[in-house]
Protein backbone atom coordinates (compact mmCIF):
# COMPACT_ATOMS: atom_id res chain seq x y z
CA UNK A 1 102.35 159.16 -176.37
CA UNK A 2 101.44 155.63 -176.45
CA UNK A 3 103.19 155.16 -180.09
CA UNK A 4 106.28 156.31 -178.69
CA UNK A 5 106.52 154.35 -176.22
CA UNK A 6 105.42 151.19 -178.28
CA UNK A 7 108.07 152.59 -180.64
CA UNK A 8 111.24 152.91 -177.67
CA UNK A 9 109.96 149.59 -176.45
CA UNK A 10 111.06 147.83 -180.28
CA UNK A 11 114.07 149.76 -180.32
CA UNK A 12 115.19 148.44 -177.12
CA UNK A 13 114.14 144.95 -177.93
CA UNK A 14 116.64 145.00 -180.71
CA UNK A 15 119.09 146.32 -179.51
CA UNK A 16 119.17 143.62 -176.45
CA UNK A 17 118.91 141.06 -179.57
CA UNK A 18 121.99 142.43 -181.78
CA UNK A 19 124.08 142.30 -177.84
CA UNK A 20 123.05 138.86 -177.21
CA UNK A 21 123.80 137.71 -180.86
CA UNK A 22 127.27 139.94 -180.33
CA UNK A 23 127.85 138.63 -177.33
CA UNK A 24 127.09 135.19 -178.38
CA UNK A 25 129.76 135.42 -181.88
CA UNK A 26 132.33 136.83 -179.40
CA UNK A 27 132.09 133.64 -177.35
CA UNK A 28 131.83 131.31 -180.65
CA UNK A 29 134.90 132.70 -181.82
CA UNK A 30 136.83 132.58 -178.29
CA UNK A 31 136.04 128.81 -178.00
CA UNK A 32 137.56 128.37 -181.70
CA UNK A 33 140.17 129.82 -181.14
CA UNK A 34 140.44 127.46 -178.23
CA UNK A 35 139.26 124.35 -179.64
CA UNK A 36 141.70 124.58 -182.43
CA UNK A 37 144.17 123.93 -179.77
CA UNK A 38 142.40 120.96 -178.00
CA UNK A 39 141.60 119.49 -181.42
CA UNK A 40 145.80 119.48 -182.34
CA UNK A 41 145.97 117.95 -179.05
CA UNK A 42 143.54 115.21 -179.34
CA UNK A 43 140.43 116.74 -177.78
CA UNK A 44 136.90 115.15 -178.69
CA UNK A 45 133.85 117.61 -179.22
CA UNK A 46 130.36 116.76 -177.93
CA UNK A 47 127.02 117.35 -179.99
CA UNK A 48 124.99 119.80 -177.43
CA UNK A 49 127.72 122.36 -177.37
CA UNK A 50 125.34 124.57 -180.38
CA UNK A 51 122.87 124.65 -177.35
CA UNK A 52 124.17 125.26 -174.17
CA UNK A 53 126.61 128.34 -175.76
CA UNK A 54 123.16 129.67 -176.81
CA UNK A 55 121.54 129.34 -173.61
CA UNK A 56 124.87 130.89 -171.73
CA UNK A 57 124.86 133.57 -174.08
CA UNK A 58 121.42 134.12 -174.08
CA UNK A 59 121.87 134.35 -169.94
CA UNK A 60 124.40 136.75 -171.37
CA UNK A 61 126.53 135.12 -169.16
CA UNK A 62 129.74 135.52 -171.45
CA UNK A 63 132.44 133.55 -169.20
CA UNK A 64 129.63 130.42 -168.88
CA UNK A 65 129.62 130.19 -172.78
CA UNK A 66 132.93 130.75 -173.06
CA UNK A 67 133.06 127.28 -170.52
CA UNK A 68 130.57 125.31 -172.25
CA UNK A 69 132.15 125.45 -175.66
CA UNK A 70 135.24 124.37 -174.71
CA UNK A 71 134.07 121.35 -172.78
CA UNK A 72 131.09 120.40 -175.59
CA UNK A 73 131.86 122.53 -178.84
CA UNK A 74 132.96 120.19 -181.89
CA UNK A 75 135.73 119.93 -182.90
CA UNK A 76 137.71 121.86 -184.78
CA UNK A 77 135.85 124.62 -186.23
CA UNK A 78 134.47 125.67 -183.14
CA UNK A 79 130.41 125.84 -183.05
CA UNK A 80 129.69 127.11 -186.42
CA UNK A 81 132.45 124.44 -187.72
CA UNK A 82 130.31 121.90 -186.00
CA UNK A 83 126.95 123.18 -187.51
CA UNK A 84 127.83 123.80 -190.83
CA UNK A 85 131.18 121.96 -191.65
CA UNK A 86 131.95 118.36 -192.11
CA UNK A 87 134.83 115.89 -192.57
CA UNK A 88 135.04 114.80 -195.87
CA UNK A 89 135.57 111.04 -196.61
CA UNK A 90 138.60 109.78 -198.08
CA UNK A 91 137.80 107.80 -201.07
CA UNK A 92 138.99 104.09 -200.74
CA UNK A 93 142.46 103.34 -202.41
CA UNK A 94 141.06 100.22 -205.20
CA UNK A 95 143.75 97.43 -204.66
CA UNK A 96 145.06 95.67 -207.28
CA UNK A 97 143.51 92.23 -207.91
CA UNK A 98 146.14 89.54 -208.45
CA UNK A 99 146.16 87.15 -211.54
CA UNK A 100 148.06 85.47 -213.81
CA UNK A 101 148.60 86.67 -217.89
CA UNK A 102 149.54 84.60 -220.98
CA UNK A 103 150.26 86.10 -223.89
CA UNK A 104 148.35 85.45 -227.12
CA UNK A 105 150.65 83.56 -229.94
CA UNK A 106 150.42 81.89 -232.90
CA UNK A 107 150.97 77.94 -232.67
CA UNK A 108 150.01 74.67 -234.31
CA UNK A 109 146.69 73.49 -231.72
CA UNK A 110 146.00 70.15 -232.09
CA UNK A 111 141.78 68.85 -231.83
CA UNK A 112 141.57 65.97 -229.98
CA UNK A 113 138.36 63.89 -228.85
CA UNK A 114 138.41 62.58 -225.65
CA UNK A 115 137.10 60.18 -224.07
CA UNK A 116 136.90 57.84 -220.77
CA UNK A 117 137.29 54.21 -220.01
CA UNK A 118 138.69 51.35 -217.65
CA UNK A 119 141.45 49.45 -218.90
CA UNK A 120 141.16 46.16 -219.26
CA UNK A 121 143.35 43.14 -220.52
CA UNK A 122 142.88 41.65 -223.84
CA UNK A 123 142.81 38.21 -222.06
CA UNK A 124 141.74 37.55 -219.03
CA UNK A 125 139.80 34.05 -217.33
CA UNK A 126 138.52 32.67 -214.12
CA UNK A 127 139.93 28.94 -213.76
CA UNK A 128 137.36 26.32 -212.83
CA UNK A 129 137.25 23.17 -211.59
CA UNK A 130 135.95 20.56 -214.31
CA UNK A 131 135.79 17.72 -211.67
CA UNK A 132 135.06 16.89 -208.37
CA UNK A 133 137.58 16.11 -206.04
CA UNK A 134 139.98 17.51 -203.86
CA UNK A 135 142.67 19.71 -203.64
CA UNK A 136 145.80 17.88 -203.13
CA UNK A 137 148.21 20.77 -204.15
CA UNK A 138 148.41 24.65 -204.68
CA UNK A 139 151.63 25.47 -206.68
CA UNK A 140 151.02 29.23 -207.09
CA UNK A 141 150.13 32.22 -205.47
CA UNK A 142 148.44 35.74 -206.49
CA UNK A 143 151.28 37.84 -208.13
CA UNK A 144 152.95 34.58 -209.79
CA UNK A 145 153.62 35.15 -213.38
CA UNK A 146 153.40 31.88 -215.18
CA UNK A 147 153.37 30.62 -218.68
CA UNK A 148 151.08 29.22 -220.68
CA UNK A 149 150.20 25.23 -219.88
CA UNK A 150 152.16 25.51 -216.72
CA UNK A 151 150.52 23.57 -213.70
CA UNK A 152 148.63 25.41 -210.99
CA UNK A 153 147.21 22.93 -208.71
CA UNK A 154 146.36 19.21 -208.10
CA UNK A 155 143.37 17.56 -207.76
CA UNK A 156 142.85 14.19 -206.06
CA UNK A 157 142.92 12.10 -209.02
CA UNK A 158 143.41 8.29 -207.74
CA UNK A 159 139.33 7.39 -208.84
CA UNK A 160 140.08 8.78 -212.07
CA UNK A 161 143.74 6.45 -212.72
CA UNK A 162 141.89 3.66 -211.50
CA UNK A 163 139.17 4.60 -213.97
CA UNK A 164 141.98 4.81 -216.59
CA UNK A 165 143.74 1.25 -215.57
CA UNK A 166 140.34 -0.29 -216.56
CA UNK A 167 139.29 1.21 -219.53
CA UNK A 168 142.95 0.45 -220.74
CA UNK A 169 142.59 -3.35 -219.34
CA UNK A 170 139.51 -3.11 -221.74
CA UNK A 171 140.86 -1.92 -225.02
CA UNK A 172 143.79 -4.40 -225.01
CA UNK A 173 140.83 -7.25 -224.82
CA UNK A 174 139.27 -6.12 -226.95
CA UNK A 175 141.76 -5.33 -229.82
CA UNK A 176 143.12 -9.16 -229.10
CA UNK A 177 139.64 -9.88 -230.21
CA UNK A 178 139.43 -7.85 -233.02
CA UNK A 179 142.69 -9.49 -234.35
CA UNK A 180 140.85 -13.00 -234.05
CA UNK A 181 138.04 -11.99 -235.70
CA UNK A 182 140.30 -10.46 -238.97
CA UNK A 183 142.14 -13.94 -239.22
CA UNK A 184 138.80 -15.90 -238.98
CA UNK A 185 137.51 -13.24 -241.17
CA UNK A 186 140.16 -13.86 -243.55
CA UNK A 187 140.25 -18.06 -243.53
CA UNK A 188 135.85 -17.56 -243.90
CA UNK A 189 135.39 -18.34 -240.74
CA UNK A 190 134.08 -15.17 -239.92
CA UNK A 191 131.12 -12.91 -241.50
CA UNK A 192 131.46 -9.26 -242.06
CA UNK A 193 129.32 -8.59 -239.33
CA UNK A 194 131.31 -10.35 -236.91
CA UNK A 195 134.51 -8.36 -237.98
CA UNK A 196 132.37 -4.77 -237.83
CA UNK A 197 130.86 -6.04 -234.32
CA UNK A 198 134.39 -6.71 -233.57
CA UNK A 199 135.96 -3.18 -235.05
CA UNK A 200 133.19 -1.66 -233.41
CA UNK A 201 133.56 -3.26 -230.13
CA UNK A 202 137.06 -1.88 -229.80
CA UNK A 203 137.00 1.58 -231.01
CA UNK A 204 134.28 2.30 -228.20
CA UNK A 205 136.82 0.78 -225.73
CA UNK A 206 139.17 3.30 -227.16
CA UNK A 207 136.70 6.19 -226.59
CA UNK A 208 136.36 5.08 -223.34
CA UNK A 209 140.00 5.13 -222.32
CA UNK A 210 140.09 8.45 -224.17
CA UNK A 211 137.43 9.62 -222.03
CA UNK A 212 138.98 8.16 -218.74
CA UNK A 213 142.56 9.66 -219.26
CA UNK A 214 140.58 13.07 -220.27
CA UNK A 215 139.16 12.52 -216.21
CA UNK A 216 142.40 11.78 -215.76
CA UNK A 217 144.03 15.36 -216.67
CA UNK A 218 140.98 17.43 -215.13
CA UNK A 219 142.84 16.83 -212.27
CA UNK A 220 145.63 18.40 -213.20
CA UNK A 221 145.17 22.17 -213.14
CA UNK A 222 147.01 24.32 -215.78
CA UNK A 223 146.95 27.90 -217.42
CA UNK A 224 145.55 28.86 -220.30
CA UNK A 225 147.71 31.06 -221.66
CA UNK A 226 150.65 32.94 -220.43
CA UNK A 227 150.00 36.03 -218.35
CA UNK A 228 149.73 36.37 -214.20
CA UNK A 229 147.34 35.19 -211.29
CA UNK A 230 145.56 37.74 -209.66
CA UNK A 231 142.87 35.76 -207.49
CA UNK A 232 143.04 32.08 -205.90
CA UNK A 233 139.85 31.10 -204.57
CA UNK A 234 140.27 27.93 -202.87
CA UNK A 235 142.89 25.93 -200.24
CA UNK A 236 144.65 22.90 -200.01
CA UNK A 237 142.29 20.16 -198.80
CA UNK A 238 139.20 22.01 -200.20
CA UNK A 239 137.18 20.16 -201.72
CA UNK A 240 135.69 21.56 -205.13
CA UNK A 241 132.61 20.70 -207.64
CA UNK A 242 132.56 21.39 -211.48
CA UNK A 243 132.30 24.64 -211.67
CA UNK A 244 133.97 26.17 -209.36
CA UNK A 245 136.61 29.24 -209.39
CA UNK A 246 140.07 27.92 -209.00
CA UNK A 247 142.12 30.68 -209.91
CA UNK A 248 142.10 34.32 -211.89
CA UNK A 249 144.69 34.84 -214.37
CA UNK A 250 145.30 38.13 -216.50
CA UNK A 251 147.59 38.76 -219.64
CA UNK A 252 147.76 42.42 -218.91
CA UNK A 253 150.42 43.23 -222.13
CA UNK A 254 148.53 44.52 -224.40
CA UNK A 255 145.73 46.37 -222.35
CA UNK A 256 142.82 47.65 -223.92
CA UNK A 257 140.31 50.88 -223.31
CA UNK A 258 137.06 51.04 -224.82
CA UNK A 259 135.51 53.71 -225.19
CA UNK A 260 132.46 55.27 -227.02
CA UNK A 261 132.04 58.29 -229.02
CA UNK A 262 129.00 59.97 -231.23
CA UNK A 263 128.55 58.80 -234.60
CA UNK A 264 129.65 61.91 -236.02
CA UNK A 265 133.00 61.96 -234.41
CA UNK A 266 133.51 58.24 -235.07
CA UNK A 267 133.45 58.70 -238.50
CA UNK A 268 136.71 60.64 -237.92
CA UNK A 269 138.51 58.04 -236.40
CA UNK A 270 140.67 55.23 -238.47
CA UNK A 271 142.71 52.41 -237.65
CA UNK A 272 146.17 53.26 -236.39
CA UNK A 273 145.58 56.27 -235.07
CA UNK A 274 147.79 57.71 -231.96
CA UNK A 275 145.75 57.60 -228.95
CA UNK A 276 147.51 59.58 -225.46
CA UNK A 277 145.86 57.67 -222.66
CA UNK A 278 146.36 59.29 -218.74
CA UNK A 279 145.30 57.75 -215.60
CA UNK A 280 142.85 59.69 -213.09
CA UNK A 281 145.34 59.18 -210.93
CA UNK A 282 148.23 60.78 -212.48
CA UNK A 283 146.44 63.45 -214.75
CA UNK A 284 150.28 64.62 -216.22
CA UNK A 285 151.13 60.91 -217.22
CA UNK A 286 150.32 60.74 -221.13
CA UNK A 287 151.06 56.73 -222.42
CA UNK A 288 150.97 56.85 -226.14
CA UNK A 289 148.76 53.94 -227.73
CA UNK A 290 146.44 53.36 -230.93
CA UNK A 291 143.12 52.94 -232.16
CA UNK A 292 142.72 48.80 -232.93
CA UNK A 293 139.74 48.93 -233.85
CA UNK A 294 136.50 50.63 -234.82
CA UNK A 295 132.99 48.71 -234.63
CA UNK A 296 131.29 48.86 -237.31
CA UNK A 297 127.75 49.32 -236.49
CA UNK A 298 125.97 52.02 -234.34
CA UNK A 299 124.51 51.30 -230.83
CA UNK A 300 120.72 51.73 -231.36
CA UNK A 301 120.32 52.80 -227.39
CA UNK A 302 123.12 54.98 -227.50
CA UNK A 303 123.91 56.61 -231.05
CA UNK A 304 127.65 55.52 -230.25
CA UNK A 305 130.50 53.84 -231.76
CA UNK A 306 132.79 51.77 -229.93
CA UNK A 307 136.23 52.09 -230.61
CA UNK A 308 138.97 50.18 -229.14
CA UNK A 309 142.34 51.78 -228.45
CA UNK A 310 145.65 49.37 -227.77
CA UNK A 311 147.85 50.12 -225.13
CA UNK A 312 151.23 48.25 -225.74
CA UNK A 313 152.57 48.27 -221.85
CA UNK A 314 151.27 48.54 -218.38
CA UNK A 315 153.19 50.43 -216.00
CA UNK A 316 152.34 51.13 -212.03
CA UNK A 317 149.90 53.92 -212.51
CA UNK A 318 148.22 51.71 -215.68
CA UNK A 319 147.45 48.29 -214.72
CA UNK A 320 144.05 46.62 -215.85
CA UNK A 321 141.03 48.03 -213.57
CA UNK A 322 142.52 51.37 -214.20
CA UNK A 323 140.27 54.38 -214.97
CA UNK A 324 141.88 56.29 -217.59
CA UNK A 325 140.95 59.60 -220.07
CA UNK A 326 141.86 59.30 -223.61
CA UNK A 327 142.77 61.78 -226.51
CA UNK A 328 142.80 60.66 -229.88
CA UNK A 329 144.15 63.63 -232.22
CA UNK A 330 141.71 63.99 -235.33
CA UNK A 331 143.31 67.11 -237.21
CA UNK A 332 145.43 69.71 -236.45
CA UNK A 333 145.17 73.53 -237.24
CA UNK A 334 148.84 75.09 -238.12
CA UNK A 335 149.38 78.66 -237.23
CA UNK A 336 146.66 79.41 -235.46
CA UNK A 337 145.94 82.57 -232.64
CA UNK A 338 145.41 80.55 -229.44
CA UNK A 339 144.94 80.89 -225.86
CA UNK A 340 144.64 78.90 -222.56
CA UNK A 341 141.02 77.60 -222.39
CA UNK A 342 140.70 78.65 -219.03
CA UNK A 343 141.01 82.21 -219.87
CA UNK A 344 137.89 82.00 -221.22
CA UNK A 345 134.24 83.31 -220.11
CA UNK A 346 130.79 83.25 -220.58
CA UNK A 347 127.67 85.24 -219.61
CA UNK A 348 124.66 85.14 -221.68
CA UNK A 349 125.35 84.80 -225.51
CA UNK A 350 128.92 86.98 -224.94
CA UNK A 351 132.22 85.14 -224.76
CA UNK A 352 134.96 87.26 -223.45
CA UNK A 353 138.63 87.63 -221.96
CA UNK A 354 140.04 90.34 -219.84
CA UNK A 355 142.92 91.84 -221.87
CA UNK A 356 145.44 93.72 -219.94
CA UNK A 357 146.57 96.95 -220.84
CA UNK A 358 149.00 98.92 -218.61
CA UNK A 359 148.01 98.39 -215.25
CA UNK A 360 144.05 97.95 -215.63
CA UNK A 361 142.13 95.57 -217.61
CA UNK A 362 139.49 95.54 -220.32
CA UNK A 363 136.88 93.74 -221.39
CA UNK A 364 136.95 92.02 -224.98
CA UNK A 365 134.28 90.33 -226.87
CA UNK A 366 136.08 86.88 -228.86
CA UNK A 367 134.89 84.33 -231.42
CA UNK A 368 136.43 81.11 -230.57
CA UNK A 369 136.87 78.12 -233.16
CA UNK A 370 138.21 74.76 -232.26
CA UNK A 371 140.21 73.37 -229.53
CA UNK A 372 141.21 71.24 -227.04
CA UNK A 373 140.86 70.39 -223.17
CA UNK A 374 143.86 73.12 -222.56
CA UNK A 375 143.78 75.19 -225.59
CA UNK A 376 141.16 77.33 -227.54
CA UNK A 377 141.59 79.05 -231.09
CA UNK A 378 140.47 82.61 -231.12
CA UNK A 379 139.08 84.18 -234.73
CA UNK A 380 138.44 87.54 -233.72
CA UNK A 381 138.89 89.48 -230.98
CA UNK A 382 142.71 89.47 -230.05
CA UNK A 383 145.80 89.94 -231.90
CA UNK A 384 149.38 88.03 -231.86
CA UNK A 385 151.30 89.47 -228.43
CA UNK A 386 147.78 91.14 -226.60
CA UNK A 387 148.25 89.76 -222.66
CA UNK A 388 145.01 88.38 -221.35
CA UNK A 389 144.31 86.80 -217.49
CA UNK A 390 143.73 83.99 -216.75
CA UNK A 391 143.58 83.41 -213.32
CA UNK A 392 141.82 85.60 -211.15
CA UNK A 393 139.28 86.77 -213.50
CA UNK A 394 136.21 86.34 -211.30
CA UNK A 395 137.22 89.66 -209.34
CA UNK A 396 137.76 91.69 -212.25
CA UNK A 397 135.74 94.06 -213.91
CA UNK A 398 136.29 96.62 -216.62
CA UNK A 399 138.85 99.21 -215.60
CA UNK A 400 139.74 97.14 -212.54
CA UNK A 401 143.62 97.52 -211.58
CA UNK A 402 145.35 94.48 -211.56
CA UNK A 403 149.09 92.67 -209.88
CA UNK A 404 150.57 89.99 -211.94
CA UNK A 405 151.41 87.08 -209.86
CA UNK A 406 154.11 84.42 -211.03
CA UNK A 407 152.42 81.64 -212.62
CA UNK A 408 152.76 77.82 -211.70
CA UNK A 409 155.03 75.65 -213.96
CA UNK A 410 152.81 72.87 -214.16
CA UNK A 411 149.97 74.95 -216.13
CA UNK A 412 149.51 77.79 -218.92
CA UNK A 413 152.00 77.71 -221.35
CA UNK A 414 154.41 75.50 -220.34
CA UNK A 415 151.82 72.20 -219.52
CA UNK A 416 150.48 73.26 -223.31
CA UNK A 417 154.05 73.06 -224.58
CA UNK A 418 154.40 69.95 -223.45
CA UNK A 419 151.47 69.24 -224.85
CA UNK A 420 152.22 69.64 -228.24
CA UNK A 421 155.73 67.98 -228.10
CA UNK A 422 154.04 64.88 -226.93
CA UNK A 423 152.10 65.27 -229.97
């Protein structure tokens, strides 16, 4: 008797379970339907609806479920949707990565060695004063062009004419004695010692009118040698000492810039050469010069050469005191594949470009060979026509989609055109 009770007892026990999980499904699939309708609307779902429906149903409270899920249930999908379902992420849309292209080509790519230097004038000299005295006159300013022996300012110079007066008063004396002597010397009257004390006498008055009128012209203040003042120093009614600066004066046609290279690469450099020189200041300006000169010894200190290059004109963005770059072509490889050096990268021992093909990009190992500050020759890698970036490379990687941007007139191509043609 017991067992069958024990036995009615389970069967009743699941049976209440299979209503409550019936009754439970009933109300999941009420507040779907219902929360399909609040989620097209724009109805947010909270995270304890799972619970509470459980608990209603549980209650078996039907209608109390039924209310709970649609206040809390997720979203759409009603409560097993929110259990067991979830929103799948869009994957990102890659944007395209602007940069710029160039197109690989065959051209003539000149090797230069460069260099850097300050220009400076093949004469130049700070005026000083030879005497003491002072300043009685300033006839130029900074600016003034002048020739060369043309007078620049005026000492006091009245000690120095009075100085001249006697030494002249002197000589005449003196070479009225000397003709005495030669007419005494002549009748016997004289000895030969008397005529050489007597020659003697008079050529040191000479020397000494020579050396007076030489005081004399100190205080006159001239130029050396034709060219243009660039520093006075002093004032009217200054007075000055031997010694001290008058006036700077610079011949700036030709100018020079020195500059020094490695012994190796000097001994690829001759006489003659052209030589583009370019101001920091205006990096597109290319004046054409030559190489004067080339020294002909190695610095110990350094291991350099110095060589000379002659510019024949100064214009307003090359005057002396100018910091320029030079490029002196050495040889120049004809037909050549050859692409902008900034295309170019580097990490570890690999050397590599990004070559575009259709939209996307790849990345392609290169040999390079000679070149230039613009230009670089490529021996293996590329091919005549391939389209490569370069701009905008640090952003790329292998497979990365890319937008072609237009690409400034002053650089790629056309600033290597123009270049060459200067060449």
């Amino acid at each position: 008797m017991k067992r069958g009770t024990d036995s009615a007892q389970r069967r009743l026990t699941v049976l209440a379970l299979a209503l409550l999980i019936a009754t439970g499904l009933a109300a999941c699939h009420r507040t779907q339907e219902r929360d399909e309708a609040r989620a097209d609307s724009g109805g947010t779902p909270a995270a304890g609806a799972v619970a509470d429906s459980l608990s209603a149903a549980a209650s078996g409270d039907s209608a109390a479920a039924d209310t709970t899920a649609k206040k809390e249930a997720p979203g759409k999908g009603g409560l097993l949707g929110g259990l067991f379902s979830r929103k799948k992420e869009e994957p990102k849309k890659e944007e395209p990565v602007p940069v710029e292209l160039a197109e690989v080509s065959r051209q003539d790519l000149p090797y230069y060695l460069t260099g850097t230097a300050t220009l400076e004038p093949e004469n130049q000299a700070e005026i000083l004063a030879k005497i003491q005295g002072e300043i009685r006159q300033i006839l130029v300013e900074e600016g003034a062009r002048v020739s060369e022996g043309q007078l620049l300012a005026v000492l006091d110079g009245a000690a120095q004419e009075v100085a001249v007066e006697e030494a002249d008063a002197g000589l005449r004396a003196l070479e009225l004695d000397l003709e005495r002597v030669r007419s005494l010397h002549v009748d016997q009257l004289a000895s030969d010692k008397d005529l050489h004390n007597a020659e003697s006498n008079f050529e040191q008055a000479a020397a000494r009118k020579k050396a007076a009128t030489l005081q004399l012209d100190y205080t006159q203040i001239r130029s050396p040698f034709a060219g243009q003042i660039t520093e006075r120093f002093v004032d009217r009614g200054q007075t000055v000492s031997p010694g001290t600066r008058l006036f700077s004066v610079v011949d700036a046609d030709p100018l020079l810039a020195r500059i020094y290279l490695p012994e190796k690469e000097a001994a690829r450099i001759r006489t003659g050469q052209t030589v583009l020189i370019s101001p920091d200041t205006h990096p597109s300006l290319q004046v054409p010069g030559e190489v004067l000169r080339v020294a002909p010894m190695v610095d110990p200190r350094t291991g350099t050469v110095k060589v000379t290059c002659h510019l024949s004109r100064a214009t307003e963005d090359l005057r002396p005191g100018s910091f320029v770059r030079t490029q002196i072509a050495t040889e120049t490889h004809r037909g050549v594949l050859s692409i902008p050096k900034r295309a170019v990268l580097h990490e570890g021992a690999e050397t590599y470009v990004f070559r575009a093909v259709a939209d996307s990009v790849v990345k392609v190992l290169v040999t390079l060979g000679t070149g230039n500050h613009r230009l670089v020759e490529v021996s293996e890698g590329l091919q005549a026509g391939d389209r490569i970036i370069v701009v905008g490379q640090g952003a790329l990687k292998p497979g990365s989609k890319f937008r072609e941007i237009a690409r400034d007139s002053t650089s790629g191509a056309e600033a290597d055109s123009g270049l060459r043609e200067s060449m």
